[in-house]
Protein backbone atom coordinates (compact mmCIF):
# COMPACT_ATOMS: atom_id res chain seq x y z
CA UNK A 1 8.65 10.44 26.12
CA UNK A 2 9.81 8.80 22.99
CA UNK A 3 12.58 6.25 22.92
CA UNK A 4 15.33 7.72 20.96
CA UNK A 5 15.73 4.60 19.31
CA UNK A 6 12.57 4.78 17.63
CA UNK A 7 13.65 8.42 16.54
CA UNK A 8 17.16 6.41 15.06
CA UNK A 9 15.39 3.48 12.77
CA UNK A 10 12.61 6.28 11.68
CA UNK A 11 15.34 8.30 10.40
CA UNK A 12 17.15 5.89 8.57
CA UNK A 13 13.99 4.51 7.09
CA UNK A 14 13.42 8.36 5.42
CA UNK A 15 16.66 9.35 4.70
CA UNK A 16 17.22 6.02 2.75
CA UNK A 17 13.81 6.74 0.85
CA UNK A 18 15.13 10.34 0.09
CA UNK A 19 18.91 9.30 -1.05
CA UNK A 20 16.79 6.65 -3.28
CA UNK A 21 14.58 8.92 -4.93
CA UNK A 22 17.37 11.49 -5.32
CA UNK A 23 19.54 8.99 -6.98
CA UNK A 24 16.87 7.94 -9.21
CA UNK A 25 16.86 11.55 -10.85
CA UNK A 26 19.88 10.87 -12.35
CA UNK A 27 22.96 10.79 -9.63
CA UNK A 28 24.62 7.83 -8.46
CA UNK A 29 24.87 7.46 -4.89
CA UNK A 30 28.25 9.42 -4.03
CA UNK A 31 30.60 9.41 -6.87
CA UNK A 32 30.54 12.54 -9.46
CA UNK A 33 32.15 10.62 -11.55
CA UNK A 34 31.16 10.52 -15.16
CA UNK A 35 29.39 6.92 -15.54
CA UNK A 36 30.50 4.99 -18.27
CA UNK A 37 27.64 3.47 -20.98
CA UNK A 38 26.06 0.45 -19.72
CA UNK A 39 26.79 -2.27 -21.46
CA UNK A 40 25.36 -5.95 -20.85
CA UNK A 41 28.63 -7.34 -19.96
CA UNK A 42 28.44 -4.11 -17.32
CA UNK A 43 24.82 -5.02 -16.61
CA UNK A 44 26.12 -8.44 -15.83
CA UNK A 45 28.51 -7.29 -13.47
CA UNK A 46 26.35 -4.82 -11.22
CA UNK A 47 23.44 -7.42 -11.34
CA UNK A 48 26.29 -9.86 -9.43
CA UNK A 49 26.98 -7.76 -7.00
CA UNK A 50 23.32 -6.48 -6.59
CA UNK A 51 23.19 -10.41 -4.88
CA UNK A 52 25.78 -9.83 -2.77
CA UNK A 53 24.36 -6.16 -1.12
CA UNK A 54 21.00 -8.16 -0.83
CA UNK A 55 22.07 -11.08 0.93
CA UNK A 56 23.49 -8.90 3.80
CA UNK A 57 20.42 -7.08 3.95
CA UNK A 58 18.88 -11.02 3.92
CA UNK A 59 20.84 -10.87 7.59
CA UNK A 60 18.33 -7.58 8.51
CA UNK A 61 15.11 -9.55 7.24
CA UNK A 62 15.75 -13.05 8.68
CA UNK A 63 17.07 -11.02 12.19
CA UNK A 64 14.11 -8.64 12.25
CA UNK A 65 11.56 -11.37 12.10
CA UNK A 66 13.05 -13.31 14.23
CA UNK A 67 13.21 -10.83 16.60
CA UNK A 68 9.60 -9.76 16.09
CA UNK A 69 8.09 -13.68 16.35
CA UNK A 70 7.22 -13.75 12.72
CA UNK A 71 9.76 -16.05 11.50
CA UNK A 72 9.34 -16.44 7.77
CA UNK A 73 11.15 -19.51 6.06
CA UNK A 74 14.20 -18.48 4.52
CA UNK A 75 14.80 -20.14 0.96
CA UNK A 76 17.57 -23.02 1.14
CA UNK A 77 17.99 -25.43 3.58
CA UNK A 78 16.57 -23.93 6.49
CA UNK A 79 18.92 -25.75 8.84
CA UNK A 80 21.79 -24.53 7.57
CA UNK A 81 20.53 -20.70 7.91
CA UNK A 82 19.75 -21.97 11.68
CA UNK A 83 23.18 -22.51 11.94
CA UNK A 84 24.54 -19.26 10.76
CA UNK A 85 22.53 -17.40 12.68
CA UNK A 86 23.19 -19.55 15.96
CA UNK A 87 26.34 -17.39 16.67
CA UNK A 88 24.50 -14.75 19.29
CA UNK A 89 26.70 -13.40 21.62
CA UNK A 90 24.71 -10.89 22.94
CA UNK A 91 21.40 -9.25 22.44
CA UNK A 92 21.99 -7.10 20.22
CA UNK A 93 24.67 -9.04 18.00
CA UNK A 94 24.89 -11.58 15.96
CA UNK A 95 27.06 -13.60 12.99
CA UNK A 96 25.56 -14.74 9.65
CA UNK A 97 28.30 -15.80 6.66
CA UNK A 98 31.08 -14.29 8.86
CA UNK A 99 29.43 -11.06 8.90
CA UNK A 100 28.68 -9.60 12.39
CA UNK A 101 25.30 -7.49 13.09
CA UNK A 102 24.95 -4.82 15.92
CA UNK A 103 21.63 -4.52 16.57
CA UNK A 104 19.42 -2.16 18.32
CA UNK A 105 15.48 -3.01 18.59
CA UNK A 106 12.48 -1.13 19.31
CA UNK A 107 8.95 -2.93 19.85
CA UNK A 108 5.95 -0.66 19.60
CA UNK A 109 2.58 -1.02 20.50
CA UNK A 110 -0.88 -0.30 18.35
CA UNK A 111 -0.98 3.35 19.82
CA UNK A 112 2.96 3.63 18.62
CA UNK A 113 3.90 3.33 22.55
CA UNK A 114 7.15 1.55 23.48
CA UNK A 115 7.27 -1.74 24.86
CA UNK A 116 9.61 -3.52 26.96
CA UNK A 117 10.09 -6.19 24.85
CA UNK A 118 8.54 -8.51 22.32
CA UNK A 119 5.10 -9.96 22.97
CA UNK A 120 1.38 -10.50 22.47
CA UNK A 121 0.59 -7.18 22.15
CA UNK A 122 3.61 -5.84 19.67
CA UNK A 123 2.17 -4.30 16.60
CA UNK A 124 5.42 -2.90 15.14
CA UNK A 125 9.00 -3.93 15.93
CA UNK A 126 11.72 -0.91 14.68
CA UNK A 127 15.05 -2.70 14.10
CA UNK A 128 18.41 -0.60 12.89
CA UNK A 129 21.74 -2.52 12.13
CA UNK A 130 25.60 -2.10 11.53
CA UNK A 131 27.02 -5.06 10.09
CA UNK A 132 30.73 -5.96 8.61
CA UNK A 133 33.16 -8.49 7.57
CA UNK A 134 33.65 -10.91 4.99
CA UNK A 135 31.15 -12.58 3.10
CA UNK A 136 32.07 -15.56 0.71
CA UNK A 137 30.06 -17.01 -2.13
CA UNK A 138 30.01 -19.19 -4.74
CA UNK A 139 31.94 -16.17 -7.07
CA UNK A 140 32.61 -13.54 -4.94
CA UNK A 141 34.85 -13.14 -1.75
CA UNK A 142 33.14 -8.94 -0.61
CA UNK A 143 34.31 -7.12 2.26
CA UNK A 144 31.40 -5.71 3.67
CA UNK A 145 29.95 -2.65 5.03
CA UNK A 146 25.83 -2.17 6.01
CA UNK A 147 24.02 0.29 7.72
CA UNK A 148 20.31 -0.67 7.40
CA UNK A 149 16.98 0.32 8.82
CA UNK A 150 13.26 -2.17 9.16
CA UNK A 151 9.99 -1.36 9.90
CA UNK A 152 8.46 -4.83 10.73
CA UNK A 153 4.82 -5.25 10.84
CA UNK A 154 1.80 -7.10 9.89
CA UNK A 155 -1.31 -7.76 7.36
CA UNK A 156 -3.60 -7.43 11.05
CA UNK A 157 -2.60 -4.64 13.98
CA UNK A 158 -0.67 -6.94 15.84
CA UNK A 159 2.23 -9.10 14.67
CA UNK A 160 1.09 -12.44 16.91
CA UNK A 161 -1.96 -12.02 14.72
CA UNK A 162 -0.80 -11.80 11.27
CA UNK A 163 -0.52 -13.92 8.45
CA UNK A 164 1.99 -12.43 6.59
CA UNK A 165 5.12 -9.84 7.80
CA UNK A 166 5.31 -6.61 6.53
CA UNK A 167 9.16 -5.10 5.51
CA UNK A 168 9.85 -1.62 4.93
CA UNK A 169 12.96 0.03 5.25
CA UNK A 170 16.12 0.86 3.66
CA UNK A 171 20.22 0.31 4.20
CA UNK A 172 23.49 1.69 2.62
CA UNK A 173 25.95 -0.96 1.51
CA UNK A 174 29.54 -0.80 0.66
CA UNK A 175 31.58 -3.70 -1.19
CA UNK A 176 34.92 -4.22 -2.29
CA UNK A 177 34.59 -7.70 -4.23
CA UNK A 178 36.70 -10.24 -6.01
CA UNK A 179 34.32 -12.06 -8.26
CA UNK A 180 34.16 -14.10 -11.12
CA UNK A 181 31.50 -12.30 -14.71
CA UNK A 182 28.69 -14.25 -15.30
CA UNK A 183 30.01 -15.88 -17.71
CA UNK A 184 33.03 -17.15 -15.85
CA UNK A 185 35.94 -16.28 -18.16
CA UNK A 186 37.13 -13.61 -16.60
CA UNK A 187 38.18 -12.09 -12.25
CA UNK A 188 36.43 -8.64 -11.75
CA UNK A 189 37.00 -6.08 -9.17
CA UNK A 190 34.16 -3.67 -8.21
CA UNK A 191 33.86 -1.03 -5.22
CA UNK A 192 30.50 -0.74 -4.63
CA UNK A 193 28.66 2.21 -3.03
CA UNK A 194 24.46 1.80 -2.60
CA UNK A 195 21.44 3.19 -1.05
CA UNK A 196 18.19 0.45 -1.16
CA UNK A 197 14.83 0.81 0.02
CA UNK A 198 12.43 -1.91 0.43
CA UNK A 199 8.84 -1.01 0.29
CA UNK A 200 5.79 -2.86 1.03
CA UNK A 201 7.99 -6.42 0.92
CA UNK A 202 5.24 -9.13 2.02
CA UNK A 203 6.29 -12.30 3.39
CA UNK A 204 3.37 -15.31 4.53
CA UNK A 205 4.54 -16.77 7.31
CA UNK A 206 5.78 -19.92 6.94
CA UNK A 207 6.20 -19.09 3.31
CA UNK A 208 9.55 -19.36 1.21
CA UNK A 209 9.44 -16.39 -1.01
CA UNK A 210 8.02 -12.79 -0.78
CA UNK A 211 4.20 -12.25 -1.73
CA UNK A 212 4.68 -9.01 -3.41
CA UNK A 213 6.97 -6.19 -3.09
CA UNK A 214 10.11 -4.28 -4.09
CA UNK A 215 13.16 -3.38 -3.72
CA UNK A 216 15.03 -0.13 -5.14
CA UNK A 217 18.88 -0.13 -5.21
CA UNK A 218 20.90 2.78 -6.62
CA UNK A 219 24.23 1.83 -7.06
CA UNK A 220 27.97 3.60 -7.95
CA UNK A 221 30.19 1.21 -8.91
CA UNK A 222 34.26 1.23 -9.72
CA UNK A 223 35.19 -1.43 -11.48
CA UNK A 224 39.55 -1.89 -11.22
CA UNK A 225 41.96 -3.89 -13.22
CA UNK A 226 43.36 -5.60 -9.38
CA UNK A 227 41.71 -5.26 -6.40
CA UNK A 228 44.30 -2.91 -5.27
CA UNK A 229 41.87 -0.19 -6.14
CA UNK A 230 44.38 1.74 -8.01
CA UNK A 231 43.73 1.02 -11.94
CA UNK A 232 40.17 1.91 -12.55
CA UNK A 233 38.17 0.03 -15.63
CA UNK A 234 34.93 1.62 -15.60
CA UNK A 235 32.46 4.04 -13.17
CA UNK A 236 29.00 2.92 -13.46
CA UNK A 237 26.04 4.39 -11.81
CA UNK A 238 22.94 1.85 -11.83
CA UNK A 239 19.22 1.45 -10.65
CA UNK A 240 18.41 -2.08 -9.95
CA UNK A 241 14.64 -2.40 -8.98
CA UNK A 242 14.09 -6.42 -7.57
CA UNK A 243 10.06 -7.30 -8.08
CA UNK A 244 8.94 -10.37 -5.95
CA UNK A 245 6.29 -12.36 -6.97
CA UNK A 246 5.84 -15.62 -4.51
CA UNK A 247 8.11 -17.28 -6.23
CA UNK A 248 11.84 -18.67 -6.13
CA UNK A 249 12.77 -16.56 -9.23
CA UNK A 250 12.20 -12.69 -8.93
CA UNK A 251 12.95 -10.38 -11.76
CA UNK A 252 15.78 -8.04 -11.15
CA UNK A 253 16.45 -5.38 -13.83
CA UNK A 254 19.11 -2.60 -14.21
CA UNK A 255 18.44 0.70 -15.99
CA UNK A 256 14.88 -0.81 -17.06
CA UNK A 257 17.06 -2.30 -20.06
CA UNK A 258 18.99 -5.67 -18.80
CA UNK A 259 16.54 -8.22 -17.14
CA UNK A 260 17.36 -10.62 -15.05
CA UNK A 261 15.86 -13.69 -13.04
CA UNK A 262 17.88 -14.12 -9.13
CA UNK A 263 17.06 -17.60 -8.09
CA UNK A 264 16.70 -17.42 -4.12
CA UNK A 265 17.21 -20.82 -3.63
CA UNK A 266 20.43 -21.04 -5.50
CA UNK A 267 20.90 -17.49 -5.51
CA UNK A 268 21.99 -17.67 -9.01
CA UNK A 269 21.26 -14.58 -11.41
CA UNK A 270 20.57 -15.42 -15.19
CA UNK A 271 19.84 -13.34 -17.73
CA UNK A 272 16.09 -13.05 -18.61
């Protein structure tokens, strides 16, 4: 009998995938509402909080292989990372940049049977996630919400084995964020609405940056005049495709048009 977990982080994993490629056909991810042209100063602004959907699905990655025992090395000072993720209260929950993660795991065998736990003989580990609060950066203070899916696996059948970790998966993000435009000047206030799918993401372990890999985000974005949500100063819909390359600076572009470069160490976006 199959674990009904397993039956859980498969479906997110495919429904994300679907709501992606639907989205990409020309719908944002659940507002009707006509998009406004993209501009670069609007680029700019869904590019910023692009970072901020991706670091909490950071909290899936650096959780899931964790959990699996294929830590990779996440960029910046990996002692400080330690410490965020040190506040475990229970097996299935943890804290990382006063965001909290309910967790539910599934480790699978080579034959796809469940296991009781992690181990030698773990080929797969299925890992789903709700995760809230507020996350604070170096321009943005976001409240939070994440549903997200992982299949974890390897470059050899099992995970003990492997060189490099294996990510696919996908999440659905919501923000409401105070944050200062890229250029500074000016206090923006976006409500944020996403679907992301990452697909073949390969991480060495032991390694600071993805191999290879990408990841899709389809976003529908409100941007207000307060962040009372009440004055509304723009409806974008936006594709943001992330392409790692094994090193610190991945290119991140919206529409195929603006181009960025997100540092991971700084986790600074520039333009391109």
């Amino acid at each position: 009998m199959r674990s009904p977990v397993r039956h859980g982080a498969a479906a997110v994993i495919a429904l994300g995938l679907v709501t992606v490629l639907a989205a990409g056909c020309g719908k944002g991810t659940s507002s009707t509402n006509p998009s406004n042209p993209m501009t670069q100063d609007a680029a700019d602004d869904i590019a910023l909080n692009t970072v901020v959907a991706l670091n909490t699905a950071g909290g899936d990655v650096e959780g899931a292989s964790s959990s699996a025992g294929a830590s990779v090395v996440q960029a910046g000072d990996a002692h400080a990372r330690a410490a965020r993720m040190s506040a475990t209260q229970f097996d299935t929950t943890f804290v990382r940049d006063s965001v909290t993660f309910h967790v539910t795991r599934t480790w699978l065998g080579v034959l796809g049977d469940t296991l009781s736990g992690p181990g030698p003989s773990a080929s797969r580990l299925l890992w789903t996630s709700d995760a809230s609060g507020h996350w604070t950066g170096e321009r943005d203070t976001a409240q939070v919400g994440h549903h997200g899916g992982l299949t974890v696996s390897g470059t050899r059948p099992l995970l003990a084995l492997a060189d490099t970790v294996v990510f696919n998966g996908a999440a659905f993000d919501t923000l409401d964020n105070r944050f200062r435009s890229l250029d500074s000047l000016r206090t923006r206030h976006f409500h944020w609405e996403s679907s992301l799918a990452l697909v073949q993401v390969q991480w060495p372990k032991g390694g600071s940056y993805p191999a290879s890999g990408t990841v899709t985000i389809n976003a529908s974005a409100d941007r207000y005049v307060t962040n009372s949500n009440v004055t509304k100063d723009g409806h974008w819909n936006a594709t943001i495709i992330i392409t790692f390359n094994g090193t610190d600076t991945p290119d991140l572009v919206v529409n195929g048009t603006w181009h960025y470069h997100w540092n991971l160490t700084t986790n600074i976006i520039a333009r391109a």
